[in-house]
C-alpha atoms as a PDB file:
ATOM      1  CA  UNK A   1      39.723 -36.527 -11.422  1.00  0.00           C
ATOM      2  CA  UNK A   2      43.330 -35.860 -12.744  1.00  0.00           C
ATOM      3  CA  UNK A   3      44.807 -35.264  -9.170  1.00  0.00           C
ATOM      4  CA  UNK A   4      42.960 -31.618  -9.223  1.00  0.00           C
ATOM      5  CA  UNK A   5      41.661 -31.035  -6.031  1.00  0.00           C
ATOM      6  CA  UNK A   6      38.478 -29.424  -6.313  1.00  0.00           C
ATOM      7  CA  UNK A   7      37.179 -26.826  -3.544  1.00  0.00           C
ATOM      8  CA  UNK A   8      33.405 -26.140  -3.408  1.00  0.00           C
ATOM      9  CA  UNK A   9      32.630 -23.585  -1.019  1.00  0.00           C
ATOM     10  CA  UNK A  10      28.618 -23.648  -0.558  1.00  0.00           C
ATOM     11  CA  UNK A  11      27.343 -20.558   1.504  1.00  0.00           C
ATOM     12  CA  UNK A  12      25.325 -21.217   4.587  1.00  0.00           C
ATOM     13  CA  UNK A  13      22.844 -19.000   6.635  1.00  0.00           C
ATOM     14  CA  UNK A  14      22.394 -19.406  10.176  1.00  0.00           C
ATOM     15  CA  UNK A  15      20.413 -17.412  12.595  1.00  0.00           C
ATOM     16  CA  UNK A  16      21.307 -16.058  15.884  1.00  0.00           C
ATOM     17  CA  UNK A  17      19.446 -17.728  18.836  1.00  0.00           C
ATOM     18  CA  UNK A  18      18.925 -14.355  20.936  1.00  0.00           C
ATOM     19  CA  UNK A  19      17.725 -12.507  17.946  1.00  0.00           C
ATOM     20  CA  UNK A  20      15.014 -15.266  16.970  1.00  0.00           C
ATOM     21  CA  UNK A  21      13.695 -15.533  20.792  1.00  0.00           C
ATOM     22  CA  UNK A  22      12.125 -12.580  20.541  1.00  0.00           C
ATOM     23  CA  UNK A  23      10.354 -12.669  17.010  1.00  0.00           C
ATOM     24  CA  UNK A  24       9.928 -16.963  16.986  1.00  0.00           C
ATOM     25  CA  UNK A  25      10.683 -17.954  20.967  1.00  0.00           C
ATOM     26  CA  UNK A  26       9.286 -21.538  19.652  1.00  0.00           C
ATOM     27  CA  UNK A  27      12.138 -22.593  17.531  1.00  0.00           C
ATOM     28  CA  UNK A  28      14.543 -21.370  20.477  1.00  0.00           C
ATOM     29  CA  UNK A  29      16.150 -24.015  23.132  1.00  0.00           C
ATOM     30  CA  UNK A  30      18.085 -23.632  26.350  1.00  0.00           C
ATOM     31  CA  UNK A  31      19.966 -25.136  28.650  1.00  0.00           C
ATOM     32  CA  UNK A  32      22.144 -24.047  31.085  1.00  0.00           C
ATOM     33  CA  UNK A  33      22.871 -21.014  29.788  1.00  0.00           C
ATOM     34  CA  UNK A  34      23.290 -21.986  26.546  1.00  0.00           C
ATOM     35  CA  UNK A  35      20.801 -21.204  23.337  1.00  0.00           C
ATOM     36  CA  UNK A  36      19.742 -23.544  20.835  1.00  0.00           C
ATOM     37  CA  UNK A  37      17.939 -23.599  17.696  1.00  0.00           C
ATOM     38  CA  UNK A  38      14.901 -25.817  16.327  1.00  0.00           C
ATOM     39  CA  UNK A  39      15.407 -25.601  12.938  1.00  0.00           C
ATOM     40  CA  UNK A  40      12.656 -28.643  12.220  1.00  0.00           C
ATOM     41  CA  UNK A  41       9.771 -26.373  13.477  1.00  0.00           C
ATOM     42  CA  UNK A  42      10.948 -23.086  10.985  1.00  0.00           C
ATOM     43  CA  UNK A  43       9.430 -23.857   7.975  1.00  0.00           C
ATOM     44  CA  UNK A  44       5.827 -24.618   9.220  1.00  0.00           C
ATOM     45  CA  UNK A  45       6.340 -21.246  11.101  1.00  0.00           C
ATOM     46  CA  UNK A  46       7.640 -19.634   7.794  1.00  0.00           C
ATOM     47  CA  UNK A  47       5.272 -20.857   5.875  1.00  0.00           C
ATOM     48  CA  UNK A  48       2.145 -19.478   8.192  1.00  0.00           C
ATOM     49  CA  UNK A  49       3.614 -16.073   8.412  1.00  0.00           C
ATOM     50  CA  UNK A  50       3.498 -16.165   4.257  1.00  0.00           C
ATOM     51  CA  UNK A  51      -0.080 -17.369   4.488  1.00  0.00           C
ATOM     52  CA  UNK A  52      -0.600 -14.209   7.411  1.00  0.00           C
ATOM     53  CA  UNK A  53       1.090 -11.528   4.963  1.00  0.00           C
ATOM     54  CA  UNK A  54      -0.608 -12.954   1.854  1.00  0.00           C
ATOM     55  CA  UNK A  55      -4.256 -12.326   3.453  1.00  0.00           C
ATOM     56  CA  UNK A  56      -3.141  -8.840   4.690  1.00  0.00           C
ATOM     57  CA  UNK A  57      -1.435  -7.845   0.774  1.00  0.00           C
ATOM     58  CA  UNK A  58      -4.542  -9.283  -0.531  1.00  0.00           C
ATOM     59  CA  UNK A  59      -6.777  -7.143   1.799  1.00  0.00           C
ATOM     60  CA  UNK A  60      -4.574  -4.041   1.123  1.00  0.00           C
ATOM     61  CA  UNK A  61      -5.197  -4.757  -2.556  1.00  0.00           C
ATOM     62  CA  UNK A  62      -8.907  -4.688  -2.058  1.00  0.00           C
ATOM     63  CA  UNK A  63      -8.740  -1.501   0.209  1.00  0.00           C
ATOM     64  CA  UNK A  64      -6.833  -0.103  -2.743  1.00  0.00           C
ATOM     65  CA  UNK A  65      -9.196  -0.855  -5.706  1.00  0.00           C
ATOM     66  CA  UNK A  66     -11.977   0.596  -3.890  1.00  0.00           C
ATOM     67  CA  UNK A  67     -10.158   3.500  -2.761  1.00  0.00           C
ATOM     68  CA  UNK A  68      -8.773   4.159  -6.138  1.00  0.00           C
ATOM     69  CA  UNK A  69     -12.743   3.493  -7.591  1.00  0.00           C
ATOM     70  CA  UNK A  70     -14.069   6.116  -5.015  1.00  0.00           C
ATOM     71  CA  UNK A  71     -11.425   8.819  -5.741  1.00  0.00           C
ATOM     72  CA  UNK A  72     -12.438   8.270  -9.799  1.00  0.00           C
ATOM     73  CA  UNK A  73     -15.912   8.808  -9.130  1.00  0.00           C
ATOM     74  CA  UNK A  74     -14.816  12.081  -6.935  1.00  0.00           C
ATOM     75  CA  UNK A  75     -12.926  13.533  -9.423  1.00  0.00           C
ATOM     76  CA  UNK A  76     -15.889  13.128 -12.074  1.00  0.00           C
ATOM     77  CA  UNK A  77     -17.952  14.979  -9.718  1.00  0.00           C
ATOM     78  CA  UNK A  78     -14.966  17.475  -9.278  1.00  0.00           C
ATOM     79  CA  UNK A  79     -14.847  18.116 -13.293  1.00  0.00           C
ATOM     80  CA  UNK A  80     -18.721  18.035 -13.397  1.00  0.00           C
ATOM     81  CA  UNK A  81     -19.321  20.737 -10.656  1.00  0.00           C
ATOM     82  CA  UNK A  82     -16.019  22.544 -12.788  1.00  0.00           C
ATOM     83  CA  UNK A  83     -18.081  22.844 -15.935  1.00  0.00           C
ATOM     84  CA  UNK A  84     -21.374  23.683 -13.612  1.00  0.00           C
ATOM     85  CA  UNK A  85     -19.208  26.689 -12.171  1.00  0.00           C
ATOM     86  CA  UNK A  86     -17.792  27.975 -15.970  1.00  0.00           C
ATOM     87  CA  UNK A  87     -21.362  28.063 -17.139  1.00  0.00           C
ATOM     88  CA  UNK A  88     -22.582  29.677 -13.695  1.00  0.00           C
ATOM     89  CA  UNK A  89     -19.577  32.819 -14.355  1.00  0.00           C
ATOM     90  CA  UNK A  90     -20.654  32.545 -18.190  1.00  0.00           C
ATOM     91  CA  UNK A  91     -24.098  33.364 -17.241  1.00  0.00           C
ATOM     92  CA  UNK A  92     -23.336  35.863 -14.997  1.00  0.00           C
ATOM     93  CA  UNK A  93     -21.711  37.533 -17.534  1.00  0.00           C
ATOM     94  CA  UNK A  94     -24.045  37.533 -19.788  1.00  0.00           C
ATOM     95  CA  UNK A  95     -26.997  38.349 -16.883  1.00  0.00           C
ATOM     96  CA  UNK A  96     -24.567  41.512 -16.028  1.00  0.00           C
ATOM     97  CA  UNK A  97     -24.593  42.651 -19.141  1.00  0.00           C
ATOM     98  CA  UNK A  98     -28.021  42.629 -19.534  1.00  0.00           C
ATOM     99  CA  UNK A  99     -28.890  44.077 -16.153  1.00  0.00           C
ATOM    100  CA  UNK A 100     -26.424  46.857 -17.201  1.00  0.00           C
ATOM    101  CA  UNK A 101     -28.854  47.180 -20.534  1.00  0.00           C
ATOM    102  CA  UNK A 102     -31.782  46.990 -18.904  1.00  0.00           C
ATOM    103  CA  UNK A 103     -30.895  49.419 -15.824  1.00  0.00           C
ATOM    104  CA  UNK A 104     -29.484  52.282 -18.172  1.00  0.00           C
ATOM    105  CA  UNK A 105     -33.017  52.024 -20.166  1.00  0.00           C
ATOM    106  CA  UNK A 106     -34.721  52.494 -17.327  1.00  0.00           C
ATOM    107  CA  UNK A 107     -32.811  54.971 -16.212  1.00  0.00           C
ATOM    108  CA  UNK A 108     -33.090  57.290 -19.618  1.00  0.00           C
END
């Protein structure tokens, strides 16, 4: 280069040995008082969580559709017993009325 110096400064993630005992004890090391970290065995565990979470989202999803399919077929039962209930009243009404006609016949 033309006597530039050039700094990169790449940003690195780390984890904290006590922290990742207690969720992944497996990648953890110690000795004498000291913690360590397996990196070499994280991705395999990584990569099995992903696989754990992926069958439970996929499971949710299911749970979901069926839920959503079950509350769809209770709310056309809702509107149908809706319109059962406006013709019930509109009937009454119209029953009323005529038990009102009939009753003051009779009663003349």
């Amino acid at each position: 280069m033309n006597g530039k110096k050039v700094l990169i400064q790449l940003k690195t993630y780390g984890l904290v040995a006590q922290e990742a005992l207690q969720v992944v004890p497996e990648i953890v090391t110690q000795h004498e008082g000291y913690y360590g970290m397996n990196y070499s065995e994280l991705p395999a565990l990584l990569i099995e969580a992903i696989k754990e979470q992926q069958t439970i989202i996929e499971r949710q999803g299911q749970e979901l559709r069926n839920v959503t399919s079950q509350l769809k077929k209770k709310d056309k039962e809702f509107v149908s017993l809706l319109w059962r209930i406006e013709e019930l009243e509109a009937n009454k009404d119209t029953n009323d009325h005529t038990l009102v006609k009939t009753s003051s016949v009779q009663l003349k």
